[in-house]
C-alpha atoms as a PDB file:
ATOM      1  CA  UNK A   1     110.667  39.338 213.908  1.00  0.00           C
ATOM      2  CA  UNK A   2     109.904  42.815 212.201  1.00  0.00           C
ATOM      3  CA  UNK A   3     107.262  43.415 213.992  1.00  0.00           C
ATOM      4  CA  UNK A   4     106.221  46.694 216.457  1.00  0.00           C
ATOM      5  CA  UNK A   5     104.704  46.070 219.416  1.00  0.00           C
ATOM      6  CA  UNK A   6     102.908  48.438 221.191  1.00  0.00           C
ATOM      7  CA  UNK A   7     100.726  49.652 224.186  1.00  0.00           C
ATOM      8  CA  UNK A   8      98.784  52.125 226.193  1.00  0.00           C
ATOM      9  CA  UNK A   9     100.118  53.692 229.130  1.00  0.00           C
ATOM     10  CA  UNK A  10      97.259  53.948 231.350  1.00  0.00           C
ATOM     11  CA  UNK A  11      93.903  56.308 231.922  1.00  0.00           C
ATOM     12  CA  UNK A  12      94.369  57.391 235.505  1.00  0.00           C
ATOM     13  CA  UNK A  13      97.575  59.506 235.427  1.00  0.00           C
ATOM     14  CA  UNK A  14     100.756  59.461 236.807  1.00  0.00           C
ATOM     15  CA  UNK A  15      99.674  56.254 239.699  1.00  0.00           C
ATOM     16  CA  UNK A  16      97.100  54.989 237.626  1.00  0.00           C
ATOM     17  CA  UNK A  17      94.932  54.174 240.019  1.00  0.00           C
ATOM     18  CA  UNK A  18      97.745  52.295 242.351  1.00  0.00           C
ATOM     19  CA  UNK A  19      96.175  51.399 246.154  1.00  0.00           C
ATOM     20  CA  UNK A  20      99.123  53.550 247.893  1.00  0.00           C
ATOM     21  CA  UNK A  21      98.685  56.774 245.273  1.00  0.00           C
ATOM     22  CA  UNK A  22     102.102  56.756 244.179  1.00  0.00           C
ATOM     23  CA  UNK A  23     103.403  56.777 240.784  1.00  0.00           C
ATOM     24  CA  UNK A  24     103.676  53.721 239.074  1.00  0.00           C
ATOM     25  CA  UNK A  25     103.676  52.597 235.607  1.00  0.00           C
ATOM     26  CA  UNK A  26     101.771  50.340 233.505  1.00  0.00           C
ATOM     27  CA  UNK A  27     103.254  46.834 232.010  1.00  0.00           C
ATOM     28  CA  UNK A  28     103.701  46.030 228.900  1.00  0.00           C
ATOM     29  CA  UNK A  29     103.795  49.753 227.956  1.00  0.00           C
ATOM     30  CA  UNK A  30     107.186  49.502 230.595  1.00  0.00           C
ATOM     31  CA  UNK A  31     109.083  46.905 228.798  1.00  0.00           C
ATOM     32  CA  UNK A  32     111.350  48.437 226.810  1.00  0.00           C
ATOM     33  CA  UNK A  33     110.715  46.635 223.758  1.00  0.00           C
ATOM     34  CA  UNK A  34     107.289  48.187 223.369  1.00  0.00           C
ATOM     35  CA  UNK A  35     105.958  51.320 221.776  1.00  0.00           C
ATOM     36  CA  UNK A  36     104.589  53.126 224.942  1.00  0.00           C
ATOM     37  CA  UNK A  37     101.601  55.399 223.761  1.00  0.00           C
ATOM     38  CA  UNK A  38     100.534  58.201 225.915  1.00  0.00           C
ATOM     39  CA  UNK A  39      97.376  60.733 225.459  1.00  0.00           C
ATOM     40  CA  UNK A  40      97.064  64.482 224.515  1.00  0.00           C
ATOM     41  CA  UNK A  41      94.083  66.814 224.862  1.00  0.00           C
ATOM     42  CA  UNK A  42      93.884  67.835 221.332  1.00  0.00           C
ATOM     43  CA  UNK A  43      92.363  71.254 219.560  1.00  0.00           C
ATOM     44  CA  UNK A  44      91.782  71.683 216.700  1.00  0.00           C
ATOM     45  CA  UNK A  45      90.170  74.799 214.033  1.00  0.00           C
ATOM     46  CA  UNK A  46      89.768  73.201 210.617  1.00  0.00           C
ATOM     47  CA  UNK A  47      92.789  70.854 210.128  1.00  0.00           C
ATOM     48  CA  UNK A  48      95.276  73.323 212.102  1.00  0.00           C
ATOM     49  CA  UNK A  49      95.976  72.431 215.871  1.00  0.00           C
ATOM     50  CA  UNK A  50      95.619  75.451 217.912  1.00  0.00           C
ATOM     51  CA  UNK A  51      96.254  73.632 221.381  1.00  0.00           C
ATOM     52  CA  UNK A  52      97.379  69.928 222.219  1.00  0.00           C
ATOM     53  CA  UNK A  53      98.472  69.141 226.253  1.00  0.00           C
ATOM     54  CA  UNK A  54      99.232  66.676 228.270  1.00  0.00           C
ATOM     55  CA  UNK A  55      95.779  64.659 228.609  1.00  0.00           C
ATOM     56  CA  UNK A  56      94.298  65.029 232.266  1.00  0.00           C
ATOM     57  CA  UNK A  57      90.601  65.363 233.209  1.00  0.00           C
ATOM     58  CA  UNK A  58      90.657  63.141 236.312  1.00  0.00           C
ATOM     59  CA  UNK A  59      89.117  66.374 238.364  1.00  0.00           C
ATOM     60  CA  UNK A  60      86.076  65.772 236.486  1.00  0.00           C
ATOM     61  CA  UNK A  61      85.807  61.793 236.425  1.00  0.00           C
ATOM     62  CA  UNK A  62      87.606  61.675 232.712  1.00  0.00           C
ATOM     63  CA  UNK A  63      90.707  59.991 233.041  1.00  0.00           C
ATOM     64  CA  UNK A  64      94.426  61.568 232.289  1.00  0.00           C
ATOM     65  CA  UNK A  65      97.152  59.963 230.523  1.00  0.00           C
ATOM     66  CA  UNK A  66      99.503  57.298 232.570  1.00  0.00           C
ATOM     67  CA  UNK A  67     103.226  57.721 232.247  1.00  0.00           C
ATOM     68  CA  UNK A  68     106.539  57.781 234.628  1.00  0.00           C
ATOM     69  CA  UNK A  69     109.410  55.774 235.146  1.00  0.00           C
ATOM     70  CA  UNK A  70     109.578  52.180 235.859  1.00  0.00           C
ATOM     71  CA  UNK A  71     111.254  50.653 238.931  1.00  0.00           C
ATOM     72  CA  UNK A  72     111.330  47.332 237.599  1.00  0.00           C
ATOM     73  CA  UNK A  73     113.343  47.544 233.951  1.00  0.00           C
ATOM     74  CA  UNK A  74     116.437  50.264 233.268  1.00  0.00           C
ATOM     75  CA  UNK A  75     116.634  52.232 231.263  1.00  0.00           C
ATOM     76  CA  UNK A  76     117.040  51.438 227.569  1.00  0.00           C
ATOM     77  CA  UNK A  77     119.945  52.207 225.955  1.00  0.00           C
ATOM     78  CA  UNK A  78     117.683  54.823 223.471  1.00  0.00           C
ATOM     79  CA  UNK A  79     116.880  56.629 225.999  1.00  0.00           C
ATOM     80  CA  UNK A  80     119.985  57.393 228.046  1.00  0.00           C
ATOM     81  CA  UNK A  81     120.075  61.189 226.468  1.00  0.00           C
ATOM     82  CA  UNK A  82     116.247  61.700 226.412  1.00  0.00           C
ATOM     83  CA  UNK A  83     116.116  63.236 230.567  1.00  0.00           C
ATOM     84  CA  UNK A  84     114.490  60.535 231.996  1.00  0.00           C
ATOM     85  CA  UNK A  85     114.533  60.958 236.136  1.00  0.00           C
ATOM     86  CA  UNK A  86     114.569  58.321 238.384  1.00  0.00           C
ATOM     87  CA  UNK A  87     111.255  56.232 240.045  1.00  0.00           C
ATOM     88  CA  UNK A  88     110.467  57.224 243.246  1.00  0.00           C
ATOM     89  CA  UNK A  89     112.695  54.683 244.852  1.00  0.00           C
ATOM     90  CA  UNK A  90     115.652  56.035 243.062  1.00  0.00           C
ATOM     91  CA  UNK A  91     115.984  53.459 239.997  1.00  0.00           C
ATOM     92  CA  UNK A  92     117.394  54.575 236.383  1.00  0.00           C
ATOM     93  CA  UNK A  93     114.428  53.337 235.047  1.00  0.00           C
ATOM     94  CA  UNK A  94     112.827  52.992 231.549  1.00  0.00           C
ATOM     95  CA  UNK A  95     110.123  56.206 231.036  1.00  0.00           C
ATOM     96  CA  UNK A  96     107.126  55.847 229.807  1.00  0.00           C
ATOM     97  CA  UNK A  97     105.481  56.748 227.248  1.00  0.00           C
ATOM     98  CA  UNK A  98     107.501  56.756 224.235  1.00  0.00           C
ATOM     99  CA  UNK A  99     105.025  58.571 221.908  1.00  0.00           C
ATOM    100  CA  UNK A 100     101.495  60.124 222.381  1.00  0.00           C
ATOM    101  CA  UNK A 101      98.102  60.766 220.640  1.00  0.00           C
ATOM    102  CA  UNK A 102      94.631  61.936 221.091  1.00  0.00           C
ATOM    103  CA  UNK A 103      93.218  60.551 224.315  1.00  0.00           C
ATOM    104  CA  UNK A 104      90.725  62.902 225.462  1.00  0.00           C
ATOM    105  CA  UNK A 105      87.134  61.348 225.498  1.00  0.00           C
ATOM    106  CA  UNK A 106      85.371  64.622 224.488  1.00  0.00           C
ATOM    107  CA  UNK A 107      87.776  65.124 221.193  1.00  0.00           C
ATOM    108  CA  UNK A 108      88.292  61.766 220.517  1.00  0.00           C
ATOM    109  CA  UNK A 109      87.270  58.783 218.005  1.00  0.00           C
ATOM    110  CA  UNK A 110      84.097  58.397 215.806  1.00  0.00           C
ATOM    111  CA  UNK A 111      83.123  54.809 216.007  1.00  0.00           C
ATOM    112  CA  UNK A 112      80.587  52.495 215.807  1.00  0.00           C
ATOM    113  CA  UNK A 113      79.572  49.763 218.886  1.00  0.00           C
ATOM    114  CA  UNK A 114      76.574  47.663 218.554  1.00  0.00           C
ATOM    115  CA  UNK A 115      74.954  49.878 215.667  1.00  0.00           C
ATOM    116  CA  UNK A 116      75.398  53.052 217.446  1.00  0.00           C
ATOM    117  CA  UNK A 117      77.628  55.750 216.618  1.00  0.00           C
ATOM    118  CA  UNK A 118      79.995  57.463 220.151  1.00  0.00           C
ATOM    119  CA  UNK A 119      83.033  58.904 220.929  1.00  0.00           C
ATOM    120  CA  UNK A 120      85.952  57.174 222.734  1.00  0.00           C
ATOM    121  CA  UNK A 121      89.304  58.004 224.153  1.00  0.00           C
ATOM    122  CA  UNK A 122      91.765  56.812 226.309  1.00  0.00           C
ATOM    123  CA  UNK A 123      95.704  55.869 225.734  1.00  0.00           C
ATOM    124  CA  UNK A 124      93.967  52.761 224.783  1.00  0.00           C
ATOM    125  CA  UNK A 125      92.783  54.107 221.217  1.00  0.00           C
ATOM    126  CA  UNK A 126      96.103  55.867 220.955  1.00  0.00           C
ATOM    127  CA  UNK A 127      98.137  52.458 220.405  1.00  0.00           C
ATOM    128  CA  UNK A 128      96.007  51.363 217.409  1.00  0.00           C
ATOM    129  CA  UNK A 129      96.140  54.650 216.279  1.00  0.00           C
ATOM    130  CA  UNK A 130      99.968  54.406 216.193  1.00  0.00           C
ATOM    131  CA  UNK A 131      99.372  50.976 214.574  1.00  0.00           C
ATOM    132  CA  UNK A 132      97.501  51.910 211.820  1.00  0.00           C
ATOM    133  CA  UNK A 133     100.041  55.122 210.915  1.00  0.00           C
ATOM    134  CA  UNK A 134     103.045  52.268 211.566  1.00  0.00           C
ATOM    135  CA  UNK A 135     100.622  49.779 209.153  1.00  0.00           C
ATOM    136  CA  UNK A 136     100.426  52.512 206.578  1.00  0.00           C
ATOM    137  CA  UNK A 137     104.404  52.876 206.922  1.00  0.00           C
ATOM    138  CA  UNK A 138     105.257  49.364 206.864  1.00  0.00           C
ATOM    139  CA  UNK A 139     103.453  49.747 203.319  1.00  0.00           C
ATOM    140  CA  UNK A 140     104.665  52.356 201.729  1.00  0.00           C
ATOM    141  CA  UNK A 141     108.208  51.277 202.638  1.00  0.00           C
ATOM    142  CA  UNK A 142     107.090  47.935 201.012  1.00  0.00           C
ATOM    143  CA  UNK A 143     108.999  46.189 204.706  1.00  0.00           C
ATOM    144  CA  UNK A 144     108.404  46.316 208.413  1.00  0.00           C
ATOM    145  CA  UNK A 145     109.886  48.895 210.509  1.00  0.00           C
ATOM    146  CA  UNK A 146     109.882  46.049 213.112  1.00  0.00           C
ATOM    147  CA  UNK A 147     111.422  47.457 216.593  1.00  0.00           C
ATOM    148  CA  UNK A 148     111.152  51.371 215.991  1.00  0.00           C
ATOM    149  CA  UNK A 149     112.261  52.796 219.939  1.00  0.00           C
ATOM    150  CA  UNK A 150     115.885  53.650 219.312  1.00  0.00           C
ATOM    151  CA  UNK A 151     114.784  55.312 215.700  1.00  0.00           C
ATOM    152  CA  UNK A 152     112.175  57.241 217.400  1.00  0.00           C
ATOM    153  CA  UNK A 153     114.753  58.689 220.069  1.00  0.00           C
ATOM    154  CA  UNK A 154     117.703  59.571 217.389  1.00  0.00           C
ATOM    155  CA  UNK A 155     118.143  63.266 216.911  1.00  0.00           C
ATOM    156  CA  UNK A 156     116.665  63.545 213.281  1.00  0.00           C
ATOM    157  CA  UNK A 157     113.342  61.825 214.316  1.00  0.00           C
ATOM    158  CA  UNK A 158     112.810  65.291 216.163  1.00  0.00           C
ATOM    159  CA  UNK A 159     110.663  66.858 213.796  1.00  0.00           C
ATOM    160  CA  UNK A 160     108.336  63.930 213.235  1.00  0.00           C
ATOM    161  CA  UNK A 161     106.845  64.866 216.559  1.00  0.00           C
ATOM    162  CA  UNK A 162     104.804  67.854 217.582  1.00  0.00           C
ATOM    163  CA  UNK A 163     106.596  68.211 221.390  1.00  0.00           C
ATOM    164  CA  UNK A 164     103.961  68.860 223.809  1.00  0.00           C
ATOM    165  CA  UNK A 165     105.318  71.408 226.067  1.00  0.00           C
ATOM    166  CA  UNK A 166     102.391  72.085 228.734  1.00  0.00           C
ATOM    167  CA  UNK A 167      99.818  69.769 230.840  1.00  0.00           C
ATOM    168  CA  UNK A 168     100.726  67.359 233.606  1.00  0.00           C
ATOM    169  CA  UNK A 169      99.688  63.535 234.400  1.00  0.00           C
ATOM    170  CA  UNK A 170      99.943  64.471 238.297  1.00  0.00           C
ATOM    171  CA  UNK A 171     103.465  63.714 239.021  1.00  0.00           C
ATOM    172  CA  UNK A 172     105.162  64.264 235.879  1.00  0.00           C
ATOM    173  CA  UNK A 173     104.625  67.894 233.709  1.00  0.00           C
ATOM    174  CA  UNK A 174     105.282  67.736 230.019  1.00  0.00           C
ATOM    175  CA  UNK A 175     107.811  69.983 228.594  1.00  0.00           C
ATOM    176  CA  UNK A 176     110.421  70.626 225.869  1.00  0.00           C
ATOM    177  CA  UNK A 177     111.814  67.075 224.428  1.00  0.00           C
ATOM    178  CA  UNK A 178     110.921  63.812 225.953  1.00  0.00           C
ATOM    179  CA  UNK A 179     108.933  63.917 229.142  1.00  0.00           C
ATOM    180  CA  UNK A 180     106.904  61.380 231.604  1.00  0.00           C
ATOM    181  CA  UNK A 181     103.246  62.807 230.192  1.00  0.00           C
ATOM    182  CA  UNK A 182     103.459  62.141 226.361  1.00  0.00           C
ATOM    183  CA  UNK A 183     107.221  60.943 225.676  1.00  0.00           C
ATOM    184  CA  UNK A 184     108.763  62.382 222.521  1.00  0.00           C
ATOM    185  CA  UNK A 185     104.937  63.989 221.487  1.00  0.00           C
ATOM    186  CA  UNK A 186     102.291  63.119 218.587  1.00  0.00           C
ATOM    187  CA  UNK A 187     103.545  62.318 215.250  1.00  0.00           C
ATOM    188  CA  UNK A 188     103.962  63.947 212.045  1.00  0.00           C
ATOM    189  CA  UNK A 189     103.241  60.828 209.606  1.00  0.00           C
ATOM    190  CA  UNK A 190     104.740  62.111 206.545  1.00  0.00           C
ATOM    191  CA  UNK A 191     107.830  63.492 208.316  1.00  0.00           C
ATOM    192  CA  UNK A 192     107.736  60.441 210.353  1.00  0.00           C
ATOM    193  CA  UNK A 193     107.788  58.057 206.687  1.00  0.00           C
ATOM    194  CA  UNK A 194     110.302  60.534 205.278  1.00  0.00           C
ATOM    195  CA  UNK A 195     112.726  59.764 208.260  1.00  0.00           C
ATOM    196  CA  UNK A 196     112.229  56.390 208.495  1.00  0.00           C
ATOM    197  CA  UNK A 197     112.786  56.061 204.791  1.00  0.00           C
ATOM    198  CA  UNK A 198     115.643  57.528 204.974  1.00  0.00           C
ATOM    199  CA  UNK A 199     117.411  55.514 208.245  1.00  0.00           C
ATOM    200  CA  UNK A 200     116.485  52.700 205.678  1.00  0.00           C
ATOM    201  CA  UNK A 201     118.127  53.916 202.545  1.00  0.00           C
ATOM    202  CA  UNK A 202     121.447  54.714 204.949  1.00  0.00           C
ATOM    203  CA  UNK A 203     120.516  51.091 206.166  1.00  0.00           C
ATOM    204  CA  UNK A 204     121.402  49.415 203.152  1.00  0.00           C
ATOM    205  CA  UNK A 205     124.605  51.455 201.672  1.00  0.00           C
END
């Protein structure tokens, strides 16, 4: 129907908060026909990034990004090279998250609630910050990108993504390529337009 679907992956890392502490994953972010979005701990001095990790605060009461591998659906096609392990009851299951964003609380979003001005994070402001860049795409390709996983997993989509190489969620520690923490890493947006412009030129020959 052309049109991207997507979700948070949790706020309470790798079991998210699960009554037996092991890891689990969150639904829909686990279906693999959504846009999983995990958190980051980002720095910043100026506009340059001097430091962005795997989001996880939950020794001081903050929250850490959700992610891990799902023992319910198996893993997508898309994501058959990416290194995804098995759950902890030995399914090839779909990982989670696909991408990532700015989650962290104290380096988060300026917004507005009841007349006030504060700061939010989460994994939840991540997915509608991935749906406003995908909003802005959809319109400067003048179409909808629609179901973007497998595009976002192909070989040239690498550098669209900055890969976050060090933090952890608990279970899972990010590092080079995809990884259970913040999947295939925060995006590039005009790298990420200039590759998806181009998959749609090829598209159409």
């Amino acid at each position: 129907m052309g049109v991207t679907v997507l979700a948070a992956s949790g706020d309470n890392g790798s079991t998210d908060g699960s009554a037996n502490n092991q890891p689990t994953v969150d639904f829909p972010a686990s279906s693999p026909y959504v846009l999983g979005c995990g958190g980051t701990r980002l720095s910043l001095s100026g506009t340059k990034i001097t430091s962005e990790v795997a989001w996880n605060e939950l020794a001081s009461g903050e929250g850490a990004t959700g992610g891990g591998v799902s023992g319910f659906f198996a893993i997508p096609t898309y994501q058959q090279q990416a290194g995804v392990p098995k759950s902890p009851s030995g399914f090839v299951g779909r990982g989670v998250p696909d991408v990532s964003g700015d989650a962290d609380p104290a380096t988060g979003y300026n917004v507005i609630v009841d007349g006030s001005a504060t700061v939010i994070g989460g994994t939840s402001a991540v997915a509608p910050l991935w749906a406003g860049l995908l909003a802005r795409i959809n319109q400067s390709l003048g179409k909808n990108v629609g179901y973007i996983n497998a595009m976002l997993y192909a070989a040239k989509s690498e550098a669209t993504f900055h890969d976050i190489t060090s933090g952890s969620n608990g279970t899972y520690t990010a590092g080079p390529g995809w990884d259970a923490c913040t999947g295939n890493g925060t995006p590039n947006g005009t790298a990420l337009l200039q590759s998806l412009g181009a998959s749609s030129t090829a598209g159409n020959d």
